[in-house]
N, C-alpha and C. Protein backbone atom coordinates (compact mmCIF):
# COMPACT_ATOMS: atom_id res chain seq x y z
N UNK A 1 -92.82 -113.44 97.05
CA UNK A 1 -92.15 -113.90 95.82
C UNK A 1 -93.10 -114.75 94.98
N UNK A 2 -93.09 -114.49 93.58
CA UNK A 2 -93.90 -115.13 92.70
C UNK A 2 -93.38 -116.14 92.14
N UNK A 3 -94.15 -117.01 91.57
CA UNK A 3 -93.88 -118.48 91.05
C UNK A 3 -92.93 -119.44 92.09
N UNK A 4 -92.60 -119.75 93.21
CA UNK A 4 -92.55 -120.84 94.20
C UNK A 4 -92.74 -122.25 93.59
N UNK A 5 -94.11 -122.11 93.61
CA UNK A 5 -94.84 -123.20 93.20
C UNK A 5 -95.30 -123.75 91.78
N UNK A 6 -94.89 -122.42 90.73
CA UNK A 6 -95.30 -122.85 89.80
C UNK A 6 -94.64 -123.64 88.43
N UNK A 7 -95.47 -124.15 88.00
CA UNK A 7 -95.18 -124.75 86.51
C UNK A 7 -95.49 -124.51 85.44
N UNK A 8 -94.56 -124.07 84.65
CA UNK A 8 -94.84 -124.06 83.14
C UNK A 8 -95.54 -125.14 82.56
N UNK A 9 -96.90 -124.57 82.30
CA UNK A 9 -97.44 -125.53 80.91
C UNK A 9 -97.38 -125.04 79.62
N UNK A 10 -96.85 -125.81 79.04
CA UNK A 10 -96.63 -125.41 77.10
C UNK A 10 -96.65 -126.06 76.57
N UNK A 11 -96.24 -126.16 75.52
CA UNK A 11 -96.89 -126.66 74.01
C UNK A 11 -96.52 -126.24 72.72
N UNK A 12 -97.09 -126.61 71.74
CA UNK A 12 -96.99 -125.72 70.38
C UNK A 12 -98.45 -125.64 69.95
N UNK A 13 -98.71 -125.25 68.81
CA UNK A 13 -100.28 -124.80 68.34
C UNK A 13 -100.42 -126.35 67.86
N UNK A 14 -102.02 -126.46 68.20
CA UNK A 14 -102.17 -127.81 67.98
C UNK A 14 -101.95 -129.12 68.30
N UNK A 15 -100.79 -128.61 69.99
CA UNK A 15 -100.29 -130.21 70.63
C UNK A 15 -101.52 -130.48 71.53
N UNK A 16 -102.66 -130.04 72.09
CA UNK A 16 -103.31 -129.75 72.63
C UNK A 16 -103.23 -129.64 74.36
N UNK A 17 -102.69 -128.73 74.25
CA UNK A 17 -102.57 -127.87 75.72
C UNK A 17 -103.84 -127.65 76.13
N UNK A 18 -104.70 -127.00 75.70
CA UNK A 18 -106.01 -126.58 75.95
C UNK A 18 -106.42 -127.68 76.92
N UNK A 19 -106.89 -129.04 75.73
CA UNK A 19 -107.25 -130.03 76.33
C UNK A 19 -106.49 -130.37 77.87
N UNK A 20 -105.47 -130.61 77.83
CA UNK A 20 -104.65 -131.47 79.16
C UNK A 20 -104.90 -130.22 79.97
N UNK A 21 -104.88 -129.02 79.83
CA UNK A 21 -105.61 -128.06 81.13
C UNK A 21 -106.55 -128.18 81.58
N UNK A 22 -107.62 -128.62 80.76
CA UNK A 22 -108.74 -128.95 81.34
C UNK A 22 -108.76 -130.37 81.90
N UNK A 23 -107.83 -130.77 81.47
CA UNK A 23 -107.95 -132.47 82.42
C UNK A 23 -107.32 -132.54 83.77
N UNK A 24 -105.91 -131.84 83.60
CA UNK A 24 -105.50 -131.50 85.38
C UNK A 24 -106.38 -130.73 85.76
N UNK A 25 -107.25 -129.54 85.51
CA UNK A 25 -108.05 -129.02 86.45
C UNK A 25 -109.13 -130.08 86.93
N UNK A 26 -109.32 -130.89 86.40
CA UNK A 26 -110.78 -131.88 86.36
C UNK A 26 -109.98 -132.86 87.42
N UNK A 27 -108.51 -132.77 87.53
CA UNK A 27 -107.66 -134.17 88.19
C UNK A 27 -107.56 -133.00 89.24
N UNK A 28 -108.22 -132.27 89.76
CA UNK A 28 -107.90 -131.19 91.00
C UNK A 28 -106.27 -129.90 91.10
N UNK A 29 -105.54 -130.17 90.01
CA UNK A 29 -105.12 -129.10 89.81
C UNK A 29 -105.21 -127.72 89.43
N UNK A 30 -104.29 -126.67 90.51
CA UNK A 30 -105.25 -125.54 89.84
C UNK A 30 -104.45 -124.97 88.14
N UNK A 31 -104.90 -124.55 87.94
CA UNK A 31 -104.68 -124.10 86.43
C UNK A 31 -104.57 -122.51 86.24
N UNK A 32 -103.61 -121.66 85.91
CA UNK A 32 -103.67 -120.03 85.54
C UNK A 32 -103.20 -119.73 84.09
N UNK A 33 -104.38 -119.57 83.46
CA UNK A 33 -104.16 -119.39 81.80
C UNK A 33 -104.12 -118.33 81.22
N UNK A 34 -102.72 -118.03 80.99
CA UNK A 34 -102.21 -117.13 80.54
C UNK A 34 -102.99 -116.52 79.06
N UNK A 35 -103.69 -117.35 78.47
CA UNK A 35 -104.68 -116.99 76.76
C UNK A 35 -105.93 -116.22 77.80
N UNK A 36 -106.56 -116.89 78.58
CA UNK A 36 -107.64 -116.27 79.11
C UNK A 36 -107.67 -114.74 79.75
N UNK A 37 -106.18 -115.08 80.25
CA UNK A 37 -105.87 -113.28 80.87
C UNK A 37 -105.99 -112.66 79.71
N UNK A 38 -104.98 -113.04 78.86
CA UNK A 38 -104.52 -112.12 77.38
C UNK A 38 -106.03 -111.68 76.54
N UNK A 39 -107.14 -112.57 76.90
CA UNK A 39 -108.34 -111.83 75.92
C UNK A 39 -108.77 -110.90 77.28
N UNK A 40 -109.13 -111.37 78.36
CA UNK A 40 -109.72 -110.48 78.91
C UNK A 40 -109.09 -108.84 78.99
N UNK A 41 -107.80 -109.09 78.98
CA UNK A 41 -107.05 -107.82 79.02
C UNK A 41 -107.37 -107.17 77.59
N UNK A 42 -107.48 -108.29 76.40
CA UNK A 42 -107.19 -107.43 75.00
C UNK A 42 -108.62 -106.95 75.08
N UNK A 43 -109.51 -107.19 75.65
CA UNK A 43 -110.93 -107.36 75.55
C UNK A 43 -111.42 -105.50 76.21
N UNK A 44 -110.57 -105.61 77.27
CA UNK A 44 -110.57 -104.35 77.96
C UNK A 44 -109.88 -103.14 77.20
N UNK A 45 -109.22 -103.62 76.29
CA UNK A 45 -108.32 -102.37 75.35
C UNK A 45 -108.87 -102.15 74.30
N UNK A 46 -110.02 -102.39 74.42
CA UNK A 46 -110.56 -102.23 73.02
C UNK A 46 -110.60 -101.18 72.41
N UNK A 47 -110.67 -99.89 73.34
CA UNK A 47 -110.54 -98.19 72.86
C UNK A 47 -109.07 -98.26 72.25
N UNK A 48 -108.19 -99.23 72.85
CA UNK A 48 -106.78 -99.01 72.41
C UNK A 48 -106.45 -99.14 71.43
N UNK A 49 -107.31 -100.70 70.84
CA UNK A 49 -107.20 -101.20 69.66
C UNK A 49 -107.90 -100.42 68.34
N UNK A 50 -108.62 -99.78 68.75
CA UNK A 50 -109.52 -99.01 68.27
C UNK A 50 -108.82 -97.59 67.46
N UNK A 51 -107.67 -97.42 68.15
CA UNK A 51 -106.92 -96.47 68.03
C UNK A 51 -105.90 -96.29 67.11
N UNK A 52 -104.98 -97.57 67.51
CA UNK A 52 -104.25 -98.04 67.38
C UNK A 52 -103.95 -99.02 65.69
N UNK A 53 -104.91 -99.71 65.52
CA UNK A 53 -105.56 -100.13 64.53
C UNK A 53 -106.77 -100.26 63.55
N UNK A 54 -107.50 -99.17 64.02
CA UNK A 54 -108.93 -99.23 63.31
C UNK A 54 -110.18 -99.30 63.82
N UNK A 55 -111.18 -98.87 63.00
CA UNK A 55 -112.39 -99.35 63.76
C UNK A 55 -112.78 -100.89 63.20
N UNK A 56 -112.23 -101.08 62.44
CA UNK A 56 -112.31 -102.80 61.09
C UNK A 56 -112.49 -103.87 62.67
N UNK A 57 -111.56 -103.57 63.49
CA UNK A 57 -111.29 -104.63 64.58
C UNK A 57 -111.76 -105.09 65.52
N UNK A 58 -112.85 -103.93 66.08
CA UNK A 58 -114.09 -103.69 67.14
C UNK A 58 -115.33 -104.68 66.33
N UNK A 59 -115.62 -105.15 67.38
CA UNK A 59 -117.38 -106.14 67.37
C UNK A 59 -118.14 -105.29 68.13
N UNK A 60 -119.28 -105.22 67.63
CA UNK A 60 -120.54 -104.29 68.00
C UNK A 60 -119.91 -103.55 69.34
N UNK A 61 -119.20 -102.42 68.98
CA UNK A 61 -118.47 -101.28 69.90
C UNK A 61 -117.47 -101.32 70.81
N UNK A 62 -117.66 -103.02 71.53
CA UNK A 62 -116.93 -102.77 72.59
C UNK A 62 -115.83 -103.99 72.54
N UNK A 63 -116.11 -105.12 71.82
CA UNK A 63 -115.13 -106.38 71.77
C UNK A 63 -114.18 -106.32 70.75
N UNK A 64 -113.30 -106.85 71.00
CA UNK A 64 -112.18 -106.95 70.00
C UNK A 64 -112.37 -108.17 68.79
N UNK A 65 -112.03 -107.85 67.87
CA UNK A 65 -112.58 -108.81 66.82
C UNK A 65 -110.92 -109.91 66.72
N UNK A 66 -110.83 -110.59 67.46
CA UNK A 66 -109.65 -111.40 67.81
C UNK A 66 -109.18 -112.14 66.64
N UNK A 67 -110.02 -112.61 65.49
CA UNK A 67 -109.65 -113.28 65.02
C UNK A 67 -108.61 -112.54 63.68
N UNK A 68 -109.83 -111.39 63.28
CA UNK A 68 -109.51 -110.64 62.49
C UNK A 68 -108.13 -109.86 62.26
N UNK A 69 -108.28 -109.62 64.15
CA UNK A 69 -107.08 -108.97 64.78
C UNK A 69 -105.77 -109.55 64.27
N UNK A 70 -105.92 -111.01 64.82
CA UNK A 70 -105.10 -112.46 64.56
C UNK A 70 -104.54 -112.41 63.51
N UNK A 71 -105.45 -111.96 62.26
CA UNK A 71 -105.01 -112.21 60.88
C UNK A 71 -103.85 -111.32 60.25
N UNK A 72 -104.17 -110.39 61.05
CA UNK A 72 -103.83 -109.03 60.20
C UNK A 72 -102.23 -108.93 60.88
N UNK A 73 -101.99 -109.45 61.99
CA UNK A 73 -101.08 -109.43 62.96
C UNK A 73 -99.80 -110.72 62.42
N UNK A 74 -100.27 -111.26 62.24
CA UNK A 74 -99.74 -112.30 61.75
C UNK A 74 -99.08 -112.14 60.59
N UNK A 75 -99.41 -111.30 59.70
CA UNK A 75 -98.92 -110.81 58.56
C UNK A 75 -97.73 -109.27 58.59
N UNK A 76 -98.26 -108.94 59.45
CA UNK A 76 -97.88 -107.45 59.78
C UNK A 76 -96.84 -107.36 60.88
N UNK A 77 -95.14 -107.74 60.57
CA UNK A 77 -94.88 -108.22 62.13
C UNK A 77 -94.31 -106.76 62.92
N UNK A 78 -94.46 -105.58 62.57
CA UNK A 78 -94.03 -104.27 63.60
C UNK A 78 -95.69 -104.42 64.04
N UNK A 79 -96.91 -104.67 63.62
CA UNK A 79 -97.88 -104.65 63.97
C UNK A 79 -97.87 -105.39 65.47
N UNK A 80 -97.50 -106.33 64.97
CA UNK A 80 -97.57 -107.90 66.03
C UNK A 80 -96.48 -107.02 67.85
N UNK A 81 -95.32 -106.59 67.08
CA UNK A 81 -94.43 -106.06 67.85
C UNK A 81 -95.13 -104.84 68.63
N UNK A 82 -96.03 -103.68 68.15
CA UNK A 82 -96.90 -103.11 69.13
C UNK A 82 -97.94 -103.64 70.11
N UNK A 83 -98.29 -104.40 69.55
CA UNK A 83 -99.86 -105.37 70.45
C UNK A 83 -98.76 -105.25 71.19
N UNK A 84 -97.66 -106.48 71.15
CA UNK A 84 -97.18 -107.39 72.26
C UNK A 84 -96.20 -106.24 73.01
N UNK A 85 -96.14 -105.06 73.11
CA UNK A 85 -95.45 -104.45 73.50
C UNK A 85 -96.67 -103.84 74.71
N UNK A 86 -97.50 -103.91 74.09
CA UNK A 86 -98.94 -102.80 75.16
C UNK A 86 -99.50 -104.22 76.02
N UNK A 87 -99.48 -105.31 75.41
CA UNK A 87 -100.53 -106.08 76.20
C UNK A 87 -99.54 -107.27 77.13
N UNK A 88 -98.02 -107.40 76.39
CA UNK A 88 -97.55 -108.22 77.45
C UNK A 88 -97.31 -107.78 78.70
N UNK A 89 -96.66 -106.67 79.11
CA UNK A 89 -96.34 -106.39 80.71
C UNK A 89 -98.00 -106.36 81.40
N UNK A 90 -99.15 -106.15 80.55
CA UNK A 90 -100.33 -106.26 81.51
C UNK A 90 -100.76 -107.56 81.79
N UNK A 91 -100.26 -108.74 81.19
CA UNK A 91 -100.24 -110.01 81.14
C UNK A 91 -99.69 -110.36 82.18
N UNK A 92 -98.20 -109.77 82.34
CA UNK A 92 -97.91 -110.37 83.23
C UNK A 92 -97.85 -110.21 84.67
N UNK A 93 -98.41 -108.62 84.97
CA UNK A 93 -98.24 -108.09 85.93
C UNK A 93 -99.78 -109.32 86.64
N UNK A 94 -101.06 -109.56 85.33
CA UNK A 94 -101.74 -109.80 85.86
C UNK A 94 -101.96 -111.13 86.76
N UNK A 95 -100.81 -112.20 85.76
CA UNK A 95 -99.86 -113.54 85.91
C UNK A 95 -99.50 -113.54 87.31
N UNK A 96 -98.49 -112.56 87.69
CA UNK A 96 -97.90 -112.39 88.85
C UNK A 96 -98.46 -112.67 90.22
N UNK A 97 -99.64 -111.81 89.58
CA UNK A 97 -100.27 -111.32 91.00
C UNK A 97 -101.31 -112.41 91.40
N UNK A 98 -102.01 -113.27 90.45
CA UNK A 98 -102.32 -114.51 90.78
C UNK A 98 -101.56 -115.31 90.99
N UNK A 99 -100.31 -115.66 90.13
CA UNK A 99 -99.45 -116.53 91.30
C UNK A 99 -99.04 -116.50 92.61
N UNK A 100 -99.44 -115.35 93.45
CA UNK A 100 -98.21 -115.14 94.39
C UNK A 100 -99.49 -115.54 95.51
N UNK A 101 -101.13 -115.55 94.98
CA UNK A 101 -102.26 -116.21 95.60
C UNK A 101 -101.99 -117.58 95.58
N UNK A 102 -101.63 -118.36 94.24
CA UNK A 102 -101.32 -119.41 94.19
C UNK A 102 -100.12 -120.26 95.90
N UNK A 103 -99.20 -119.79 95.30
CA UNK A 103 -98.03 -119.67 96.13
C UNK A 103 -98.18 -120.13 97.65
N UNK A 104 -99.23 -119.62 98.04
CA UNK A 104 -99.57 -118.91 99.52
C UNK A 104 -100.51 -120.94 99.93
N UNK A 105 -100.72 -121.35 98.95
CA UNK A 105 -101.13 -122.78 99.35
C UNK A 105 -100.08 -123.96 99.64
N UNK A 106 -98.39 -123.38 98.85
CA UNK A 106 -98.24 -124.13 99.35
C UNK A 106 -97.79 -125.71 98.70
N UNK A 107 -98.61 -125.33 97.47
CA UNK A 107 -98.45 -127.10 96.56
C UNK A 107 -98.34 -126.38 95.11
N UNK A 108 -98.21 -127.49 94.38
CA UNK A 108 -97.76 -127.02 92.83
C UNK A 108 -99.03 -126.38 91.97
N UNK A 109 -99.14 -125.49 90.97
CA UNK A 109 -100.40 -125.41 90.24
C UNK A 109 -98.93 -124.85 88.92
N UNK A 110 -100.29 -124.70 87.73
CA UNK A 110 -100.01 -124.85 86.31
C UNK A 110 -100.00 -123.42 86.33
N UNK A 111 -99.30 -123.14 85.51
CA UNK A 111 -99.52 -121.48 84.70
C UNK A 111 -99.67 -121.76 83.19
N UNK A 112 -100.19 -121.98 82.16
CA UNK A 112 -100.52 -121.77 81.08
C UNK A 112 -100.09 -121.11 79.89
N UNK A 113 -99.00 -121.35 79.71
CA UNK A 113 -98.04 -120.03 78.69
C UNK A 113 -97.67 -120.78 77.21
N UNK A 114 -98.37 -120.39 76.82
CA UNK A 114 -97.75 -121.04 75.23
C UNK A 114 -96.38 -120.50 74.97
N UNK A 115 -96.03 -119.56 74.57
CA UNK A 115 -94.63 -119.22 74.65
C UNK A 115 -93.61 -119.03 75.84
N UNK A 116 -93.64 -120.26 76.39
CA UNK A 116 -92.82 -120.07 77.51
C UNK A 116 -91.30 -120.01 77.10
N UNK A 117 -90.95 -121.07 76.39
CA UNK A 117 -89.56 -121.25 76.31
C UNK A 117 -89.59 -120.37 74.95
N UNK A 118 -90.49 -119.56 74.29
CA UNK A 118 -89.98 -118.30 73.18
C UNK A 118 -89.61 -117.12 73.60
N UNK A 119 -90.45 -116.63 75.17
CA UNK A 119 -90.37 -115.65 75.37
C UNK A 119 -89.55 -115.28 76.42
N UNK A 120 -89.30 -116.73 77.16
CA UNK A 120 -88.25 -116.14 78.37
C UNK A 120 -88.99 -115.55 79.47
N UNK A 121 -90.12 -115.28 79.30
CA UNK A 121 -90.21 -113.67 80.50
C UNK A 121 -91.02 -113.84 82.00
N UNK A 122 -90.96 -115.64 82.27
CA UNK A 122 -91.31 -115.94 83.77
C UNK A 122 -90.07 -116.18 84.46
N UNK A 123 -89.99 -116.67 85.42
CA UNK A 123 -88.57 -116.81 86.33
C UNK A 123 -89.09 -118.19 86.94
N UNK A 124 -89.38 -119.49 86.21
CA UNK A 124 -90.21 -120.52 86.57
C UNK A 124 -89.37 -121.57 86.41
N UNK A 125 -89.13 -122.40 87.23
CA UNK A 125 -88.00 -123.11 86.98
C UNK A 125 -88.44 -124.37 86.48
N UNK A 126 -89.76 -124.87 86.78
CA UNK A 126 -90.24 -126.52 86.58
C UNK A 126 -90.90 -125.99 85.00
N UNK A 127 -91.38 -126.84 84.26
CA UNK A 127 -91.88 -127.26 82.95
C UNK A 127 -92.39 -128.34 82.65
N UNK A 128 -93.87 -128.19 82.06
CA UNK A 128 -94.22 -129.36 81.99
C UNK A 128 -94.72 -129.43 80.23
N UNK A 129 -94.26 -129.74 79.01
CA UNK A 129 -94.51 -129.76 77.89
C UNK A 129 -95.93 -130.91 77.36
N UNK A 130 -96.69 -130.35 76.67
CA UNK A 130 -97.95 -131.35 76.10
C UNK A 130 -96.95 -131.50 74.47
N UNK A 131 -96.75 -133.16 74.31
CA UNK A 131 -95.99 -133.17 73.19
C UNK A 131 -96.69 -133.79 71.92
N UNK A 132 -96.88 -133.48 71.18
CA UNK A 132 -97.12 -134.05 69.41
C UNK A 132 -96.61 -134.16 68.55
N UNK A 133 -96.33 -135.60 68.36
CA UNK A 133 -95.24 -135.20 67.14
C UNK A 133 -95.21 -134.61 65.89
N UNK A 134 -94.74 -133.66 65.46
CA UNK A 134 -94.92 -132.88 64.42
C UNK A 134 -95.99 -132.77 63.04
N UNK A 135 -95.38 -134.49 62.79
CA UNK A 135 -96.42 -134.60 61.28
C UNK A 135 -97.79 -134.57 61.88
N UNK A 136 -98.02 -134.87 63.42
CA UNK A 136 -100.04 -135.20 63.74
C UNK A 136 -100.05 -133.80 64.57
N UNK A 137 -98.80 -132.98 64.69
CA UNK A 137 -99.41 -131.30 65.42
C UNK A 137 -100.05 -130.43 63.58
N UNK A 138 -99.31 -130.86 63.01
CA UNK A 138 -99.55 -130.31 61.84
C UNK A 138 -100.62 -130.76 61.22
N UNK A 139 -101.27 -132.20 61.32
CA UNK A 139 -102.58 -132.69 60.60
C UNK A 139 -103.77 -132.41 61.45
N UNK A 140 -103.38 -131.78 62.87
CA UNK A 140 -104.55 -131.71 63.41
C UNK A 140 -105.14 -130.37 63.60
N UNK A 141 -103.63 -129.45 63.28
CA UNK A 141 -103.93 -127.67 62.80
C UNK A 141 -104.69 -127.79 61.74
N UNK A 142 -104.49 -128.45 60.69
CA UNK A 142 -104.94 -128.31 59.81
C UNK A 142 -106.56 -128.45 59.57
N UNK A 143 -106.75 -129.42 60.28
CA UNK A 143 -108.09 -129.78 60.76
C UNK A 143 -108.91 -129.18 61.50
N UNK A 144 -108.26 -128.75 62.51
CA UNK A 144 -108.60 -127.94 63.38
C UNK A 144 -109.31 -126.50 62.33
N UNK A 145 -108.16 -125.51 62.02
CA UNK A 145 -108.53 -124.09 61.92
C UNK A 145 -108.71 -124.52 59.93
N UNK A 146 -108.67 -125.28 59.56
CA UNK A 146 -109.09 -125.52 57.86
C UNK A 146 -108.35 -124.68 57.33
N UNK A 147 -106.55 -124.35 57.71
CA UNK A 147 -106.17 -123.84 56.89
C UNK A 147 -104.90 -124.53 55.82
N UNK A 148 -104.75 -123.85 54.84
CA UNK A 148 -104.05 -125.12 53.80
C UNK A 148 -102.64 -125.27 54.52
N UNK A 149 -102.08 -126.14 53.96
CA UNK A 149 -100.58 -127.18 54.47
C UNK A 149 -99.39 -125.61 54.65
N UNK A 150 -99.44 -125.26 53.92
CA UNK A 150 -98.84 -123.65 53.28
C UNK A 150 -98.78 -123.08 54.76
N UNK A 151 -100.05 -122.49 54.94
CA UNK A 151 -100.29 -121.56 56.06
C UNK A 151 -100.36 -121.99 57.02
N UNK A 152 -100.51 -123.40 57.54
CA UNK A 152 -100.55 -124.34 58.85
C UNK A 152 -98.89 -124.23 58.93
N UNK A 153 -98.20 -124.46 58.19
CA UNK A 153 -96.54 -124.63 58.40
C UNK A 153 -96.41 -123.44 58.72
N UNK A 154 -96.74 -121.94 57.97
CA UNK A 154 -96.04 -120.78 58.34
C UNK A 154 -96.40 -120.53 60.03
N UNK A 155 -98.29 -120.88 60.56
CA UNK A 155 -98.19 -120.57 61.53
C UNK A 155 -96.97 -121.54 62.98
N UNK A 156 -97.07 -122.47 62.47
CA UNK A 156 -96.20 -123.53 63.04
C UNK A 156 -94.75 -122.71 63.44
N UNK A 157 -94.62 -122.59 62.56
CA UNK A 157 -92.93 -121.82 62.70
C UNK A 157 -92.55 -120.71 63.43
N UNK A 158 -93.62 -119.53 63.71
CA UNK A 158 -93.04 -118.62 64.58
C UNK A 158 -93.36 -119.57 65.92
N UNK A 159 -93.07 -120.72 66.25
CA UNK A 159 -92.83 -121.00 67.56
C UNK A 159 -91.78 -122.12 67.70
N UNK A 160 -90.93 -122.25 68.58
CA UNK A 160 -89.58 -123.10 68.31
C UNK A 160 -90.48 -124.51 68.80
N UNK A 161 -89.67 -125.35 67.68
CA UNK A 161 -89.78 -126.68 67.17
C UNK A 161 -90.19 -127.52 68.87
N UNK A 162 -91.54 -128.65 68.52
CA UNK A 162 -92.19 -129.14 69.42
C UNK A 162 -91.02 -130.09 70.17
N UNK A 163 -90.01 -130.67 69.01
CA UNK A 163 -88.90 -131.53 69.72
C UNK A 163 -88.32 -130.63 70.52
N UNK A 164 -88.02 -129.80 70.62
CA UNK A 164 -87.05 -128.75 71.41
C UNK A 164 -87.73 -128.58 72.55
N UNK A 165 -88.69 -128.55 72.44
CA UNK A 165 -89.44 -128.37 73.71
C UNK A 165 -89.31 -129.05 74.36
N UNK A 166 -89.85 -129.83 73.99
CA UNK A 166 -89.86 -131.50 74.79
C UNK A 166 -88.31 -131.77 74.93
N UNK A 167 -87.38 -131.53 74.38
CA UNK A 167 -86.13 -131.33 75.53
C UNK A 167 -85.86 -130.15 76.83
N UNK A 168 -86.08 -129.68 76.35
CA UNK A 168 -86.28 -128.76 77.52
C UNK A 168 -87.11 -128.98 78.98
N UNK A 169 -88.22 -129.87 78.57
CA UNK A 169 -89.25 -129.35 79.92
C UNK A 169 -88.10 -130.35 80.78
N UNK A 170 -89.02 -130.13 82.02
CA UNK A 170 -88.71 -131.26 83.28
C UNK A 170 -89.93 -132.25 82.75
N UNK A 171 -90.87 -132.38 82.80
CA UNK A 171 -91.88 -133.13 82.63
C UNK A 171 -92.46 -133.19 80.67
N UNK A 172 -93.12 -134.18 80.19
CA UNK A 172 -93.84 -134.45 79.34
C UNK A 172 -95.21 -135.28 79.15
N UNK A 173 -96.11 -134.87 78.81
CA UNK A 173 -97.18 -135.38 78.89
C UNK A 173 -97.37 -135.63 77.27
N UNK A 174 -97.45 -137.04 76.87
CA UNK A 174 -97.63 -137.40 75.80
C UNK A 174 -98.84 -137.40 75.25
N UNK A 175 -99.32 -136.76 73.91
CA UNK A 175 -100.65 -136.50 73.07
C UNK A 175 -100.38 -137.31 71.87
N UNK A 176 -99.89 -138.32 71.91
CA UNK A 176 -99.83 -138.98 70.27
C UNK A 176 -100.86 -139.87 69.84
N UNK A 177 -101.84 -140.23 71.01
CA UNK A 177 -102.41 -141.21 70.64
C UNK A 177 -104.02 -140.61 71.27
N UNK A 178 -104.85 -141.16 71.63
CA UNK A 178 -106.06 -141.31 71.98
C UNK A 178 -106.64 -140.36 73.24
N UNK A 179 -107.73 -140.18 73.34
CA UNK A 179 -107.87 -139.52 74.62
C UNK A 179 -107.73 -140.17 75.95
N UNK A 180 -107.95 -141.53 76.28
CA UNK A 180 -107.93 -142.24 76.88
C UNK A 180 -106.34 -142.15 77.17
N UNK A 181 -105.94 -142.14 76.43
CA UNK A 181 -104.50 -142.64 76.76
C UNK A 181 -103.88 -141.02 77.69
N UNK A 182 -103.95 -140.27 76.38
CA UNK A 182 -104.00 -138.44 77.44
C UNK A 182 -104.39 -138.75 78.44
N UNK A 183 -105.75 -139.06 78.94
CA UNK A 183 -106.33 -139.29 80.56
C UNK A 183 -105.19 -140.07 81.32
N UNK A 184 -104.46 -140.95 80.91
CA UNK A 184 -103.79 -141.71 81.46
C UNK A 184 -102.68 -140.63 81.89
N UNK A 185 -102.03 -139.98 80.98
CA UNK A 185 -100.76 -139.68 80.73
C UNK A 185 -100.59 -138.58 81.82
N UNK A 186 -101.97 -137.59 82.24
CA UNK A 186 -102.60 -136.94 82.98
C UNK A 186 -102.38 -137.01 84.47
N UNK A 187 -102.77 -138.52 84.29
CA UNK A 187 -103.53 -138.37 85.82
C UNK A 187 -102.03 -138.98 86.61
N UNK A 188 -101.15 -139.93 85.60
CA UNK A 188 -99.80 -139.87 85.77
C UNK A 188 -99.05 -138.95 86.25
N UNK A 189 -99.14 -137.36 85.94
CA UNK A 189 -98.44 -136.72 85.75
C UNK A 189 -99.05 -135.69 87.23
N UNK A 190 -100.21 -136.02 87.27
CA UNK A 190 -101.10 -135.57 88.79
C UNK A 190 -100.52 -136.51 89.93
N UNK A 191 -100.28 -137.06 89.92
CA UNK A 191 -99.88 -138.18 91.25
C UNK A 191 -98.51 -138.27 91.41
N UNK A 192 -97.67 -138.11 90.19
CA UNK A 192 -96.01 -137.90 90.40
C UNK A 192 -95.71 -136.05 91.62
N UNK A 193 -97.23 -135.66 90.77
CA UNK A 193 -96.98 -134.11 91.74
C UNK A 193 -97.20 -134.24 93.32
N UNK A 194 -98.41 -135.40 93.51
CA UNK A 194 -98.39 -135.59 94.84
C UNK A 194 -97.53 -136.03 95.60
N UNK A 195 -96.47 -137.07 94.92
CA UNK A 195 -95.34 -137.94 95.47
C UNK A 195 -94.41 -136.96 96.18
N UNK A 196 -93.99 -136.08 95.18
CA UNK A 196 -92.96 -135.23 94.85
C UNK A 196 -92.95 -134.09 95.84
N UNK A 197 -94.59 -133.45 96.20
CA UNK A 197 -94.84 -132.45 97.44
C UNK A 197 -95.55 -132.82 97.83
N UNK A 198 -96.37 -133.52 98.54
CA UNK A 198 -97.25 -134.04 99.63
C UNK A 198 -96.00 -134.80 100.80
């Protein structure tokens, strides 16, 4: 049986999930990132994409031009609705089958899903949300990818609201302030796991 042990990590764009994955892995948690499967898999479909959407999308023959991809997808939503129709069940079959390695240890590890609570499609009962409050998830998209207030809000929106989230999880790891403080919020959130199963 898959997921036992595991936890939802999520977020919204820009709360920085990225970051706090790399800090529980650094605090000895293991980490399974669901973005990293999703390129390597989109990475491998590239004949698909190729097909499917063009040659515009391919990088020198064999890579997927992700960003481009990104753009066009984003705009195009039966577009968006084929990708995610070809590349989610390989996501998750691939999800699965590393969790059930996970599992077999015994103690808690992360799974990595940005759309966890959009998509429904793990059977994971714990949650752990990276939270930002809105106006600084939005000033730091903005910063981040340099795109205007306009298009930072539209991307914002196909994902349900960061407060909602953060009702939902079991756990929250607060991003409002400093890195230092994240480290804190972290290593907090690493040692409640030891309490809890050790």
């Amino acid at each position: 049986m898959a997921y036992k042990y595991a936890i939802a990590l999520t977020g919204s764009i820009a709360t920085g999930k990225s970051t706090v994955a790399s800090l529980l892995a650094l605090n000895g948690m293991r980490v399974i990132d669901a973005d990293t499967i999703s390129h390597e898999i989109l990475d491998s479909s590239s004949a698909w994409v190729k097909e499917t959407f063009g040659e515009q999308y391919i990088l020198n023959s064999s890579r997927v031009n992700r960003s481009k991809l990104g753009s066009y997808i984003f705009s195009h939503p039966e577009a968006k609705q084929t990708l995610e129709a070809y590349l989610h069940p390989k996501i998750r079959d691939e999800i699965k089958k590393r969790s059930e390695k996970q599992d077999s240890f015994q103690f808690p590890y992360l799974i990595d899903i940005p759309l966890f609570f959009e998509n429904n499609n793990y059977d994971i009962k714990e949650s752990v949300v990276v939270y930002t409050p809105k106006e600084l998830q939005l000033e730091r998209f903005m910063k981040r990818n340099g795109y205007s207030k306009e298009e930072s809000l539209k991307r914002i929106a196909t994902q349900l609201p960061i407060d909602e989230k953060k009702k939902r999880a079991t756990w929250v790891i607060d991003n409002s302030k400093n890195l230092k403080h994240l480290q804190n919020e972290v290593e907090n959130f690493v040692e409640k796991m030891k309490e809890i199963y050790l």
